[in-house]
PDB file of N, CA and C in Angstrom:
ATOM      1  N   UNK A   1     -15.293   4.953  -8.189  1.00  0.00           N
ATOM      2  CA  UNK A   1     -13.989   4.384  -7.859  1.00  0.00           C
ATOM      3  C   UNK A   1     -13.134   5.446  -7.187  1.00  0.00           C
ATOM      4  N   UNK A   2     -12.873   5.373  -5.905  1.00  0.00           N
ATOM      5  CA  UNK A   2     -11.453   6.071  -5.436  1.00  0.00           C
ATOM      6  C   UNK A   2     -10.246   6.700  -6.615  1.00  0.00           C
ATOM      7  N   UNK A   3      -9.686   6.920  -5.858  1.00  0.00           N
ATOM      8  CA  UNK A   3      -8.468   7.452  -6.325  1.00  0.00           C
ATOM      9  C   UNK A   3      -7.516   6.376  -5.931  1.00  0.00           C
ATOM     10  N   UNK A   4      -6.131   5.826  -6.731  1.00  0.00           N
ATOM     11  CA  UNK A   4      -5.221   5.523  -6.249  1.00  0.00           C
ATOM     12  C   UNK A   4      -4.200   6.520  -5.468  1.00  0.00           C
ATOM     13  N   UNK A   5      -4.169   5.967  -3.999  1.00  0.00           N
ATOM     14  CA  UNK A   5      -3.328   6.995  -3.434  1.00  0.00           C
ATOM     15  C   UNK A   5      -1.078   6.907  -3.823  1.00  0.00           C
ATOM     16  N   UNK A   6      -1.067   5.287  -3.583  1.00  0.00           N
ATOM     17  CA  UNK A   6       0.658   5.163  -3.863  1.00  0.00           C
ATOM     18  C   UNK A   6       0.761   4.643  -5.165  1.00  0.00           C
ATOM     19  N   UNK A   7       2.114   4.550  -5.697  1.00  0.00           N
ATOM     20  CA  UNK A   7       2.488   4.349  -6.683  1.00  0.00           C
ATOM     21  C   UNK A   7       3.169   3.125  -6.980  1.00  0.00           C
ATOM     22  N   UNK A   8       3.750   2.366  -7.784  1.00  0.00           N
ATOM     23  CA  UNK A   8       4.409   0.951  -7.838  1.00  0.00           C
ATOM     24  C   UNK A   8       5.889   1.823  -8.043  1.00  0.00           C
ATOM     25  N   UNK A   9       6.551   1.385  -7.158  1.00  0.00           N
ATOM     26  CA  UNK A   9       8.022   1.811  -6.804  1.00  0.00           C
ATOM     27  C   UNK A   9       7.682   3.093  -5.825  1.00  0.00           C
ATOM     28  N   UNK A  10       6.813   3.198  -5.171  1.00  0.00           N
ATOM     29  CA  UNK A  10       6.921   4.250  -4.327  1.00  0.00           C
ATOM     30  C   UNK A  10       7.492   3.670  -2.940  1.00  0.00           C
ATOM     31  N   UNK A  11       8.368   4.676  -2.670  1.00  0.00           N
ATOM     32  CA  UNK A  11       8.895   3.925  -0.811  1.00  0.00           C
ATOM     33  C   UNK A  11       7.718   4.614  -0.098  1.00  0.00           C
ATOM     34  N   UNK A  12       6.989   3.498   0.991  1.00  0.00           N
ATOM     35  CA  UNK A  12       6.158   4.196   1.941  1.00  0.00           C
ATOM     36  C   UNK A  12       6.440   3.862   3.418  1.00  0.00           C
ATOM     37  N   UNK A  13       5.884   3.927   3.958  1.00  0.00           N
ATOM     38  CA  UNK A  13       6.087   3.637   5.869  1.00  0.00           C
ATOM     39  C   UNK A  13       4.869   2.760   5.927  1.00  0.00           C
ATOM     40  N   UNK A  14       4.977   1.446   6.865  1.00  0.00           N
ATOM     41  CA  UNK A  14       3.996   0.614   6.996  1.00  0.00           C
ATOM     42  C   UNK A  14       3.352   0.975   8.760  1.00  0.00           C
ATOM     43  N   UNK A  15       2.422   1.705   9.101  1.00  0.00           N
ATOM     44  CA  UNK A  15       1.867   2.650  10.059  1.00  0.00           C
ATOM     45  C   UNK A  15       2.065   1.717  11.209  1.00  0.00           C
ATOM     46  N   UNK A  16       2.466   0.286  11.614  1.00  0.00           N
ATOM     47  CA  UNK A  16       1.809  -0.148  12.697  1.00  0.00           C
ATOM     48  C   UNK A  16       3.771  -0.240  13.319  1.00  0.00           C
ATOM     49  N   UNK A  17       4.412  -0.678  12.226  1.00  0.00           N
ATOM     50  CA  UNK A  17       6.058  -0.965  12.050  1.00  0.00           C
ATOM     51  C   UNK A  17       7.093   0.088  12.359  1.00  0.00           C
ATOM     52  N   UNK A  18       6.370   0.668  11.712  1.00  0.00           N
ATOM     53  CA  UNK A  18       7.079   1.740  11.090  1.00  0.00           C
ATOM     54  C   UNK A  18       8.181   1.330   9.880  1.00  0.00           C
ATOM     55  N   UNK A  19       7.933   0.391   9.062  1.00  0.00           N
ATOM     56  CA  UNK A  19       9.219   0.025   7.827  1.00  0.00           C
ATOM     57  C   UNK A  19       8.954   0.632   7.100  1.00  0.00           C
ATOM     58  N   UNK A  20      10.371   1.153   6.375  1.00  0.00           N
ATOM     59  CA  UNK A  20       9.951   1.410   4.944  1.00  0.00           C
ATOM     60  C   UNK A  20       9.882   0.605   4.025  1.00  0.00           C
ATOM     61  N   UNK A  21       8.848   0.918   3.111  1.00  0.00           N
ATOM     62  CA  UNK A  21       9.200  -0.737   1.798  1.00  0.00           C
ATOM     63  C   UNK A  21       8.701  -0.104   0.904  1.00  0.00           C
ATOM     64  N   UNK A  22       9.019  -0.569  -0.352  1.00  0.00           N
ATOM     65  CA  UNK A  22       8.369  -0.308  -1.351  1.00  0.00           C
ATOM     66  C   UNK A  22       7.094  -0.920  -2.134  1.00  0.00           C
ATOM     67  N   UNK A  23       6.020  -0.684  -2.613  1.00  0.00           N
ATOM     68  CA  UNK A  23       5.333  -0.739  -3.544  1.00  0.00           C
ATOM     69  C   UNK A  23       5.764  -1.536  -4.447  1.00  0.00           C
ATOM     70  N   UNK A  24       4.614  -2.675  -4.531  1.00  0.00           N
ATOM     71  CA  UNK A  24       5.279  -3.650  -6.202  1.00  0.00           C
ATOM     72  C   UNK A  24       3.979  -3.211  -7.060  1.00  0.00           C
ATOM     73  N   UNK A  25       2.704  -3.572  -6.344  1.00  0.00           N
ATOM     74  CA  UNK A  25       1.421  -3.517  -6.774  1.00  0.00           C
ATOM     75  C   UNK A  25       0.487  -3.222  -6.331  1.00  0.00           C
ATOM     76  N   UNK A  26      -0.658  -2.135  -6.447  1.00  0.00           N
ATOM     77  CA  UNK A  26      -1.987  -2.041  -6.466  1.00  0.00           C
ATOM     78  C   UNK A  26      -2.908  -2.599  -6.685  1.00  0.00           C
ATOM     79  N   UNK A  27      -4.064  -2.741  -6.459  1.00  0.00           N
ATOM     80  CA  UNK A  27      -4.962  -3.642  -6.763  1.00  0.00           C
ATOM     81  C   UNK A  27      -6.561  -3.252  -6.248  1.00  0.00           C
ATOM     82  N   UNK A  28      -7.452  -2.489  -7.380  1.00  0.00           N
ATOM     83  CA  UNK A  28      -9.083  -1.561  -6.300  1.00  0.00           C
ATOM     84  C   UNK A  28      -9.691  -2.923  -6.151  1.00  0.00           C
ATOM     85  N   UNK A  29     -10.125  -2.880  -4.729  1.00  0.00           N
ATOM     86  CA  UNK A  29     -11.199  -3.964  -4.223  1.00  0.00           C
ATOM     87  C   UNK A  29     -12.497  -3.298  -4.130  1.00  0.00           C
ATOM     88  N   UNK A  30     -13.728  -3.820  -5.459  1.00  0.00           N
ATOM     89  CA  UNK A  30     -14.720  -3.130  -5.414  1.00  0.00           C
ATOM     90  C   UNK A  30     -15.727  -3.267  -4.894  1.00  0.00           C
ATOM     91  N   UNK A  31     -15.715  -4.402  -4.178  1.00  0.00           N
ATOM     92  CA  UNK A  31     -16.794  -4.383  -2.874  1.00  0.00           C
ATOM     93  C   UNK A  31     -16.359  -3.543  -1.740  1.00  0.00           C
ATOM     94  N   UNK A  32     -15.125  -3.382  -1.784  1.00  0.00           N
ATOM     95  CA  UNK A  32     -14.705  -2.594  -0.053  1.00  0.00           C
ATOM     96  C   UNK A  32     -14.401  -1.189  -0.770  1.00  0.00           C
ATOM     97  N   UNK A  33     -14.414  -0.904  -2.128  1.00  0.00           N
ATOM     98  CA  UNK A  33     -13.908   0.701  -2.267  1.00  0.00           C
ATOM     99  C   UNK A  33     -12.786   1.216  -1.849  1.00  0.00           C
ATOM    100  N   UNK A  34     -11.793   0.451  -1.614  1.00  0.00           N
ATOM    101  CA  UNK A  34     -10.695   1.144  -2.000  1.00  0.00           C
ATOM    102  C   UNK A  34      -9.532  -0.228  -2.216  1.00  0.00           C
ATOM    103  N   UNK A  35      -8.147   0.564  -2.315  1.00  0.00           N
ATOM    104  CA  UNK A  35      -7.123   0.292  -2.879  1.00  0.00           C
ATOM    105  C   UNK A  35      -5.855  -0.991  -1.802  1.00  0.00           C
ATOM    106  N   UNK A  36      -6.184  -2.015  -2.237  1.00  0.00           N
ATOM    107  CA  UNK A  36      -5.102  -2.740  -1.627  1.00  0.00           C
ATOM    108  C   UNK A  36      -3.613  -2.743  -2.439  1.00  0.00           C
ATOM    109  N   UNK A  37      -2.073  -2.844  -1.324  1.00  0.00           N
ATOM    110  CA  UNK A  37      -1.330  -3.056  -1.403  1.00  0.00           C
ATOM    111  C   UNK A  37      -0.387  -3.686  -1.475  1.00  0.00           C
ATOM    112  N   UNK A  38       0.819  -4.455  -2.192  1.00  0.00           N
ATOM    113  CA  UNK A  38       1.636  -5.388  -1.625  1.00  0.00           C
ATOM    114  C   UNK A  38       3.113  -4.571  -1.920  1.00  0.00           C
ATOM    115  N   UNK A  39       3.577  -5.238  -1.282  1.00  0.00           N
ATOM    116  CA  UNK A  39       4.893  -4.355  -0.437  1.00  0.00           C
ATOM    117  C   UNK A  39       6.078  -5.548  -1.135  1.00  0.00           C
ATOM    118  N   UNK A  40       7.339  -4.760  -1.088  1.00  0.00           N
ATOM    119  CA  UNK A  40       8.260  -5.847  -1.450  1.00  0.00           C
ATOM    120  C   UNK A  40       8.936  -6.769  -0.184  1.00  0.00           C
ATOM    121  N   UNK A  41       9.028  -6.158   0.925  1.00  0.00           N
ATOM    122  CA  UNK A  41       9.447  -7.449   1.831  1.00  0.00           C
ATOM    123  C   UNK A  41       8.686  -8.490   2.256  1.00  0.00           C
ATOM    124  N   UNK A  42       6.993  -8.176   2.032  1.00  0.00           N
ATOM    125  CA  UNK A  42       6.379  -8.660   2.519  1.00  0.00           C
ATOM    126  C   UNK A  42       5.309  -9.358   0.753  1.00  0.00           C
ATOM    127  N   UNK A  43       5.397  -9.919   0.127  1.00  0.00           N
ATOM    128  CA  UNK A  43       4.972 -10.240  -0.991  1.00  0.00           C
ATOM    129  C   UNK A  43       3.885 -10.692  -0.741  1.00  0.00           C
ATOM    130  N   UNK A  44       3.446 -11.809  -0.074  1.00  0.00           N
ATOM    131  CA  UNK A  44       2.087 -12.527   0.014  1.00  0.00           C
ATOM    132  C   UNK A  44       1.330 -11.714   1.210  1.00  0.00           C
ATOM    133  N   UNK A  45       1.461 -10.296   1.819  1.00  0.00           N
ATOM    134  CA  UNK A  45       0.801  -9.926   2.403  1.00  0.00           C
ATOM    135  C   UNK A  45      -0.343  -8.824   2.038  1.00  0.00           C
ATOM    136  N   UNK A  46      -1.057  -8.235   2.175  1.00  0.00           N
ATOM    137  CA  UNK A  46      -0.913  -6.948   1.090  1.00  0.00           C
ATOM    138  C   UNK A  46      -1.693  -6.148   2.429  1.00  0.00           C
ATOM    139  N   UNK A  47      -1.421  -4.469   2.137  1.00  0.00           N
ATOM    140  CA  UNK A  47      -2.110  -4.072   3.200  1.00  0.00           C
ATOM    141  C   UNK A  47      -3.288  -2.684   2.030  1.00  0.00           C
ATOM    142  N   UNK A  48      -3.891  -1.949   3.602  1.00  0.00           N
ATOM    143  CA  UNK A  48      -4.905  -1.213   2.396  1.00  0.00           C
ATOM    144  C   UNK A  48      -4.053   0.532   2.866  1.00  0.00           C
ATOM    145  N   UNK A  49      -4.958   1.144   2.087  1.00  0.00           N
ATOM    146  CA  UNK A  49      -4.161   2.683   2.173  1.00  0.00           C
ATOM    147  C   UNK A  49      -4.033   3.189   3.505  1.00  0.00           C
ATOM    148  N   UNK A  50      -4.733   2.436   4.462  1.00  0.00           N
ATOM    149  CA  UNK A  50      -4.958   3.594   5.959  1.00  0.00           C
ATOM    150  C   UNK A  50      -4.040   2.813   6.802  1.00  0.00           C
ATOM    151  N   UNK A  51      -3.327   1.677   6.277  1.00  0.00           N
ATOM    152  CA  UNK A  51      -1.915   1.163   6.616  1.00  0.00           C
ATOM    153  C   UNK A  51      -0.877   1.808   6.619  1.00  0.00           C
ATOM    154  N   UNK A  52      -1.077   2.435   5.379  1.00  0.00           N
ATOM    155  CA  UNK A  52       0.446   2.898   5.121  1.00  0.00           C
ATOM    156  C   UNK A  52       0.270   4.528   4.833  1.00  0.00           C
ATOM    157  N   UNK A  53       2.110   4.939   4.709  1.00  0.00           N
ATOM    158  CA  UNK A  53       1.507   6.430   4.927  1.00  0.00           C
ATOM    159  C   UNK A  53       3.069   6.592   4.042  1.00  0.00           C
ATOM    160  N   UNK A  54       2.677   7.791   3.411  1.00  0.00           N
ATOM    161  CA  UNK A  54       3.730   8.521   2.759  1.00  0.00           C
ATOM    162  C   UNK A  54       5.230   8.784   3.202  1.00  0.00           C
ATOM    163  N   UNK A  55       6.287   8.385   3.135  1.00  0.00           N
ATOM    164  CA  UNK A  55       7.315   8.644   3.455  1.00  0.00           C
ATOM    165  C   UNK A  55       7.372  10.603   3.400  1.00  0.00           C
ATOM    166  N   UNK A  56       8.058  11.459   4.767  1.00  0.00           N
ATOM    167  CA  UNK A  56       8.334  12.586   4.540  1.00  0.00           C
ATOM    168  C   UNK A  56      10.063  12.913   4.044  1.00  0.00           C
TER     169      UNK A  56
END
C-alpha cells in the first residue's frame, strides 16, 4: 500500500485550475495503487494525487 500523501482539512492546489480547496476525504484504490481525493467545492468529483499538489 502507498503512502497517503494529503490530509483531510489540508488546503491543496488542483494542478490543471490552479484552485485552492480543501480536502474532505481520502480513499486507497487497490486495484490502481494509490490514493483518491475529494475536494470541498467539488464533492461528487474526486481527483488522484498527481492532480493535486501541495500548497507553498
Amino acid at each position: 500500500m502507498s503512502q497517503n500523501i494529503f490530509t483531510s482539512g489540508e488546503i491543496v492546489i488542483i494542478r490543471v485550475s490552479n484552485e485552492l480547496v480543501t480536502i474532505l476525504k481520502s480513499h486507497y484504490v487497490k486495484n490502481m495503487k494509490r490514493y483518491s481525493y475529494t475536494v470541498d467545492k467539488y464533492p461528487s468529483t474526486f481527483y488522484f494525487e498527481e492532480e493535486l499538489m501541495k500548497q507553498e
